[in-house]
N, C-alpha and C. Protein backbone atom coordinates (compact mmCIF):
# COMPACT_ATOMS: atom_id res chain seq x y z
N UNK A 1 13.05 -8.71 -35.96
CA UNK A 1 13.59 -8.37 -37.25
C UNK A 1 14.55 -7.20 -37.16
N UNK A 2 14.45 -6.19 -36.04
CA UNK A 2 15.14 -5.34 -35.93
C UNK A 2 16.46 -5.15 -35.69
N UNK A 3 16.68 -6.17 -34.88
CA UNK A 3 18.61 -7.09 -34.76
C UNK A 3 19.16 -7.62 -35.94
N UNK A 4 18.31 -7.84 -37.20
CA UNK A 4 19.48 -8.20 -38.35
C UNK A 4 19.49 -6.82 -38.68
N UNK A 5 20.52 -7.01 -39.54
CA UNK A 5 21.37 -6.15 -40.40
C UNK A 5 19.93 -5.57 -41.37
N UNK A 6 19.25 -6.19 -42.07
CA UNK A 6 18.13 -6.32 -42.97
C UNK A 6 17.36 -5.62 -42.53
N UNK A 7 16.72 -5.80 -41.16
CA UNK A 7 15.74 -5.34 -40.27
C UNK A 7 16.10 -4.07 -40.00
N UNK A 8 17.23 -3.65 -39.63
CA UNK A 8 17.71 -1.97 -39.42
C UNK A 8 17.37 -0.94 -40.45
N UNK A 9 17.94 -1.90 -41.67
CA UNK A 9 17.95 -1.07 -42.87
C UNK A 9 16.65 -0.75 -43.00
N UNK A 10 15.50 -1.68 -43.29
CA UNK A 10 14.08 -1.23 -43.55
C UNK A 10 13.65 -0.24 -42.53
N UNK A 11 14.28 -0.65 -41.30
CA UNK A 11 13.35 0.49 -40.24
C UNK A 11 13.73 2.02 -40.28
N UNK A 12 14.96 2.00 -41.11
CA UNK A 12 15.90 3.22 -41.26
C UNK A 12 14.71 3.61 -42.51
N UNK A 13 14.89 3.13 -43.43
CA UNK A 13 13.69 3.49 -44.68
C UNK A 13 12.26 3.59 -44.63
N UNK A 14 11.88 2.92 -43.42
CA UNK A 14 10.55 3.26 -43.17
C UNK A 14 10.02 5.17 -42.33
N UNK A 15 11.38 5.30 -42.03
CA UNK A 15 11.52 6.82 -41.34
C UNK A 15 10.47 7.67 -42.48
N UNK A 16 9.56 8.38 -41.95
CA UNK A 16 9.49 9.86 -42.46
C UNK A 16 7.92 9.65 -42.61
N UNK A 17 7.02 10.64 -43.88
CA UNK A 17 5.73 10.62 -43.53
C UNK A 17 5.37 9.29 -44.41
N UNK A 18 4.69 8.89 -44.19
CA UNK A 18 3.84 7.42 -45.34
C UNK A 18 2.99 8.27 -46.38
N UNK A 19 2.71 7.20 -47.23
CA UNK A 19 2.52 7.52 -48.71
C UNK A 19 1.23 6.44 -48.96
N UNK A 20 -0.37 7.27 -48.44
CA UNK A 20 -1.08 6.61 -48.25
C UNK A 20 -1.98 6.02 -49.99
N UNK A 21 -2.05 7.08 -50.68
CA UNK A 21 -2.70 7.18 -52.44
C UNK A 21 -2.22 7.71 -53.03
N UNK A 22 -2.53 7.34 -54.56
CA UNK A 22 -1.68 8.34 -55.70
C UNK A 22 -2.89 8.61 -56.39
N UNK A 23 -2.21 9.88 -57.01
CA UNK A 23 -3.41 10.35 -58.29
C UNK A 23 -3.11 10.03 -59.74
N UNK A 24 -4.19 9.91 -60.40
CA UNK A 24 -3.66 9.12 -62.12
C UNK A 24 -5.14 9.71 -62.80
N UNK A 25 -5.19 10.34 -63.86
CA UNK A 25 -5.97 10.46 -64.77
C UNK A 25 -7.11 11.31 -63.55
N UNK A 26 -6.78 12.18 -62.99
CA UNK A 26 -7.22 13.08 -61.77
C UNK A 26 -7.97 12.45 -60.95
N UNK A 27 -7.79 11.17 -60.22
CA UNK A 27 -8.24 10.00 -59.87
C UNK A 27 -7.24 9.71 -59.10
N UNK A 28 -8.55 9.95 -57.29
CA UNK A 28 -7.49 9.28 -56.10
C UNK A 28 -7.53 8.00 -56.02
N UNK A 29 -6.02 6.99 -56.36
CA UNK A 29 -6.20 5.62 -55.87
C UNK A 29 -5.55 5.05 -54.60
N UNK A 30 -6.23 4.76 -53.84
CA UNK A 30 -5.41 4.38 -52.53
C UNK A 30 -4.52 3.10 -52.70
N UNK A 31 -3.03 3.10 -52.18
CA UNK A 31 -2.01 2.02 -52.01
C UNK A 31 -2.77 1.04 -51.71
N UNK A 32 -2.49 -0.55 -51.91
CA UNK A 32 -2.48 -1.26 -51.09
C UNK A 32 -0.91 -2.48 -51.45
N UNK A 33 -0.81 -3.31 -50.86
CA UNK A 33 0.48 -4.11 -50.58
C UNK A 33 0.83 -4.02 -51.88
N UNK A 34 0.39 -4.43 -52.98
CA UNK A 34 1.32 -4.77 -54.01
C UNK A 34 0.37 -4.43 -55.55
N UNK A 35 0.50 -3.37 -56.30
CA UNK A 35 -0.01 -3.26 -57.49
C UNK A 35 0.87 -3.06 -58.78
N UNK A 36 0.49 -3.69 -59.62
CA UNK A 36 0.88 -3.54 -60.96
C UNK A 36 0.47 -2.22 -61.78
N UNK A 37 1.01 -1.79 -62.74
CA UNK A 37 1.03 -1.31 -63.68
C UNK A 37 1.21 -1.67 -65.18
N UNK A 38 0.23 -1.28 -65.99
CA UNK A 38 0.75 -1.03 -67.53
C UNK A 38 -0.48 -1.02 -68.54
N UNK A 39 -0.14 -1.81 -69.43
CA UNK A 39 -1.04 -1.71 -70.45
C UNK A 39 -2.33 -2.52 -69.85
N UNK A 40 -1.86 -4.12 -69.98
CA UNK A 40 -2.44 -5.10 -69.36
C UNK A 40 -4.21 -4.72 -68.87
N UNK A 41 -5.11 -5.20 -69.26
CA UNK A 41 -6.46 -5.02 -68.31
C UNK A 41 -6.67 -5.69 -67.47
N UNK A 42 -5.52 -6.46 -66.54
CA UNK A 42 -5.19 -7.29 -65.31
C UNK A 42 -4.62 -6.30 -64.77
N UNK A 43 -3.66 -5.74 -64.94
CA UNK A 43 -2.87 -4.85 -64.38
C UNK A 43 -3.93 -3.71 -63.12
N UNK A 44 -3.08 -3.27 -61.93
CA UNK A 44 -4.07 -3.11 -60.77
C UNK A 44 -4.46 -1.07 -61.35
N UNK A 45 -3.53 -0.71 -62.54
CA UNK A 45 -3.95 0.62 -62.68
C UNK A 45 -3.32 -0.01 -64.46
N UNK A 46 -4.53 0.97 -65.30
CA UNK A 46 -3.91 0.50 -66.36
C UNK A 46 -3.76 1.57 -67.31
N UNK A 47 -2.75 1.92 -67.36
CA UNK A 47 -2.19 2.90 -68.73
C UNK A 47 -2.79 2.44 -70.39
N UNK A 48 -3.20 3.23 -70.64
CA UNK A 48 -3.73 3.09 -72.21
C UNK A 48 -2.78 4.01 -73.00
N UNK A 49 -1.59 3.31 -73.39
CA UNK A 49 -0.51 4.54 -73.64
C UNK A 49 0.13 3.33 -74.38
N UNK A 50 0.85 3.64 -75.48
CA UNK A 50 1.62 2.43 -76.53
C UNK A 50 2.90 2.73 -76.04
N UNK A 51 3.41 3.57 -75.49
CA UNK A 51 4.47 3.34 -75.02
C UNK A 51 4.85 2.86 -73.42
N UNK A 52 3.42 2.46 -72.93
CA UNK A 52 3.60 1.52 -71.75
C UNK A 52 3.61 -0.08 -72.19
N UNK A 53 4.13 -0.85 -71.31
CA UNK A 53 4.63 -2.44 -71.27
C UNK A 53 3.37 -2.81 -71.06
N UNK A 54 2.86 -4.05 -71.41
CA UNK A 54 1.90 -4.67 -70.74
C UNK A 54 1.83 -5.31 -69.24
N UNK A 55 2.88 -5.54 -68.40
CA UNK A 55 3.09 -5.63 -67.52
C UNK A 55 4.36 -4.15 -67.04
N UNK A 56 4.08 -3.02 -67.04
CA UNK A 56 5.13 -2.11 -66.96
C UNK A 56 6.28 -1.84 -65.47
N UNK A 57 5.26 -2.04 -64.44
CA UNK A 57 5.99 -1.52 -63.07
C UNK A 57 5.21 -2.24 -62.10
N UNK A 58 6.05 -2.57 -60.90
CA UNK A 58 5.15 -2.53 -59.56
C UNK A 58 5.14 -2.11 -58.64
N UNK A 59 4.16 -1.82 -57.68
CA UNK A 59 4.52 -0.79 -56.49
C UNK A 59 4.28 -2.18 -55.53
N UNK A 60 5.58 -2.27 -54.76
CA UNK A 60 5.38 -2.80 -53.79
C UNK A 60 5.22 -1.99 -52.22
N UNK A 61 4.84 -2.82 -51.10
CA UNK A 61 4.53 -1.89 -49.70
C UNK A 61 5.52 -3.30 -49.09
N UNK A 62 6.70 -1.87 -48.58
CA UNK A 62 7.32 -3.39 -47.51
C UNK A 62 7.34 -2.15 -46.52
N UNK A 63 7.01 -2.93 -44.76
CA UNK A 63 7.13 -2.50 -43.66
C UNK A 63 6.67 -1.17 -43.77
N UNK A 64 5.34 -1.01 -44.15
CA UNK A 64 4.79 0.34 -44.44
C UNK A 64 5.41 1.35 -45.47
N UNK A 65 6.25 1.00 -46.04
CA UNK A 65 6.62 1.83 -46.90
C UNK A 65 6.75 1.95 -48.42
N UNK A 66 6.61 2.41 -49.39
CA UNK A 66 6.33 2.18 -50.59
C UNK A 66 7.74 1.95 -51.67
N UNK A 67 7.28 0.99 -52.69
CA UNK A 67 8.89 1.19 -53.51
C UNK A 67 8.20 0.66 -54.73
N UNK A 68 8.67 1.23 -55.48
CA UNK A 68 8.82 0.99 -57.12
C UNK A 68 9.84 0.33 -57.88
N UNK A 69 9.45 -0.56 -58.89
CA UNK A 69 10.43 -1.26 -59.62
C UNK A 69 9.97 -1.40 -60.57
N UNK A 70 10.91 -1.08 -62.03
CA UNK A 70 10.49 -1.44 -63.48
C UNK A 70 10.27 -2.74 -63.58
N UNK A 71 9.72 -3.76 -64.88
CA UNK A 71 9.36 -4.94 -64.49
C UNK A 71 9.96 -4.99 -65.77
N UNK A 72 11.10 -4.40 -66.60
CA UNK A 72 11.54 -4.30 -67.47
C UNK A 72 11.00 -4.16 -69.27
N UNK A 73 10.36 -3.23 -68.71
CA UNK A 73 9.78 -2.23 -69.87
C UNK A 73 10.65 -2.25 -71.09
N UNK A 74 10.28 -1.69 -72.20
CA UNK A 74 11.10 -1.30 -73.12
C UNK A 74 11.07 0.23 -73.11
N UNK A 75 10.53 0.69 -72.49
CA UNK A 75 10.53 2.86 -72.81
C UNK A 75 11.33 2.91 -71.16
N UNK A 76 11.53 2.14 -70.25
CA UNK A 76 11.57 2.54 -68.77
C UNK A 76 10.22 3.05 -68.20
N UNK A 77 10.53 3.23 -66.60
CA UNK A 77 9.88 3.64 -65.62
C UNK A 77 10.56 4.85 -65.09
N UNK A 78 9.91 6.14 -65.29
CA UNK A 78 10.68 7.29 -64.44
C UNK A 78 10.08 7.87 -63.22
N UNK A 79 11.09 8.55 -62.31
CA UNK A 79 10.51 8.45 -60.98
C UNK A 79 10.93 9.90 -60.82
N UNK A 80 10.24 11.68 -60.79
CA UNK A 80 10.31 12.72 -60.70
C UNK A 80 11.63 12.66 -61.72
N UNK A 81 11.40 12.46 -62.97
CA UNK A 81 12.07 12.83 -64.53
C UNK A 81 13.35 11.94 -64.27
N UNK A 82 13.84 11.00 -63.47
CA UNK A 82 14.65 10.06 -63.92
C UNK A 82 14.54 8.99 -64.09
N UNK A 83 14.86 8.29 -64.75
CA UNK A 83 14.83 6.57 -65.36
C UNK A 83 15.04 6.13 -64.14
N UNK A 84 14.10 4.72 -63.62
CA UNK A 84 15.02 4.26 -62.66
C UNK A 84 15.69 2.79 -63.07
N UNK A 85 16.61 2.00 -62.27
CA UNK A 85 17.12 1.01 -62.78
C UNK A 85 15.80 -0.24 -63.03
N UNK A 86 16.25 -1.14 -64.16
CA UNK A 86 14.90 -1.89 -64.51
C UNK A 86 15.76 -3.63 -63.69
N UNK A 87 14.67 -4.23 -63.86
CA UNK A 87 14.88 -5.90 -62.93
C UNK A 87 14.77 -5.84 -61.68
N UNK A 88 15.49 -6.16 -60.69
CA UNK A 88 14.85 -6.49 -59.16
C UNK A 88 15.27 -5.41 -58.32
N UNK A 89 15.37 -4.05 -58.94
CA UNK A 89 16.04 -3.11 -58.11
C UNK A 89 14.75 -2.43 -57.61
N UNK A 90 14.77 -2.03 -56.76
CA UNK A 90 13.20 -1.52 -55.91
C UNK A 90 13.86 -0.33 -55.47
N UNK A 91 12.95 1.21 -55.70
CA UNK A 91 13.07 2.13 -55.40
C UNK A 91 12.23 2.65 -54.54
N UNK A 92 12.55 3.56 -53.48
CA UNK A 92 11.78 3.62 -52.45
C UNK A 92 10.87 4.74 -53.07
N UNK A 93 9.53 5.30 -52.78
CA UNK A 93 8.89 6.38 -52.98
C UNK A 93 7.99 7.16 -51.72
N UNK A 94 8.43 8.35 -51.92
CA UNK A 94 8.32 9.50 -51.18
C UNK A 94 6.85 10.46 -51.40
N UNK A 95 6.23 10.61 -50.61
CA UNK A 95 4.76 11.72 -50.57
C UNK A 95 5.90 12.60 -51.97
N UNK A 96 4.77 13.11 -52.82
CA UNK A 96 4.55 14.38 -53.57
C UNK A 96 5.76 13.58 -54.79
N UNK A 97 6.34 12.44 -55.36
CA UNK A 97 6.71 11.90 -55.99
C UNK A 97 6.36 11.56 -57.39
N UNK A 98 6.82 11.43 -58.29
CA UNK A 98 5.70 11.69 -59.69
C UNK A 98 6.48 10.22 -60.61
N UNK A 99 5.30 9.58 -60.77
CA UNK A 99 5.89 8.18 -61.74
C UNK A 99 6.04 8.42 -62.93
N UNK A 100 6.28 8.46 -64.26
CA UNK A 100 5.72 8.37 -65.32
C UNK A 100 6.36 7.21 -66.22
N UNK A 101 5.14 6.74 -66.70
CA UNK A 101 5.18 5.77 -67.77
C UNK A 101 4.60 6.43 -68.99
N UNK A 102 5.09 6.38 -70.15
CA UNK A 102 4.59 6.79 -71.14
C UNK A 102 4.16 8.11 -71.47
N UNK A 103 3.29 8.81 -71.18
CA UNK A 103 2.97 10.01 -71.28
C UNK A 103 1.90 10.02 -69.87
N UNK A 104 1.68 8.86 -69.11
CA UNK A 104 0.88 8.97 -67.96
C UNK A 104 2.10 9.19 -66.72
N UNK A 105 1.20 10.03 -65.94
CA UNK A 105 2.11 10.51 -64.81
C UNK A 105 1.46 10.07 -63.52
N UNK A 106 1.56 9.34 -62.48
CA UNK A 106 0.95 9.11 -61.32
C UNK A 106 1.84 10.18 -60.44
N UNK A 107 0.80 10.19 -59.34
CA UNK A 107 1.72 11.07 -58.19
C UNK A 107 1.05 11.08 -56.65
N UNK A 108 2.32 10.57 -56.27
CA UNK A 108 2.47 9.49 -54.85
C UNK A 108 1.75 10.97 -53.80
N UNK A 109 0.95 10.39 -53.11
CA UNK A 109 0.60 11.81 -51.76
C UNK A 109 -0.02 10.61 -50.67
């Protein structure tokens, strides 16, 4: 994978320390491959907040590394106090990183 073009890029983004749990409602939750967010009581962490989506965000894990994407909310998804882009844009996330949806704040360590 490392000879495509694709494969470089991720290994370039996988650089630095990993981002093993986050904290939410003073509550360590450990990553795993792929969790949801929002209102939802399916959802893999669930915000009780009216200004979260019922399906709000997801954290995906590609090649060990973590990324976030709005799932197109109506309030947004912010990532250390900025909006990030909403639909299939995936943002990478960094140790000591702070999510917030609604008035709930997760934070990546």
């Amino acid at each position: 994978m490392s000879s495509s073009p694709v494969g470089q890029h991720l290994e370039k983004i996988a650089e630095g320390a990993p981002v093993s749990y986050l904290t939410f409602n003073k509550q360590k939750i450990s990553l795993v491959a792929k969790m949801t967010i929002g209102r939802n009581p399916d959802c893999t962490i669930v915000v009780d907040d009216k200004l979260a989506s019922r399906v709000h965000a997801t954290i995906q894990k590609i090649k060990d590394v973590y990324f976030v994407k709005d799932e197109g909310s109506t309030n947004g998804t912010f990532l250390n106090g900025h909006r990030i882009a909403d639909g299939d844009n995936w943002t990478k996330l960094n140790p000591g990183d702070k999510i917030t949806i609604g008035s709930a704040t997760l934070v990546l360590a």
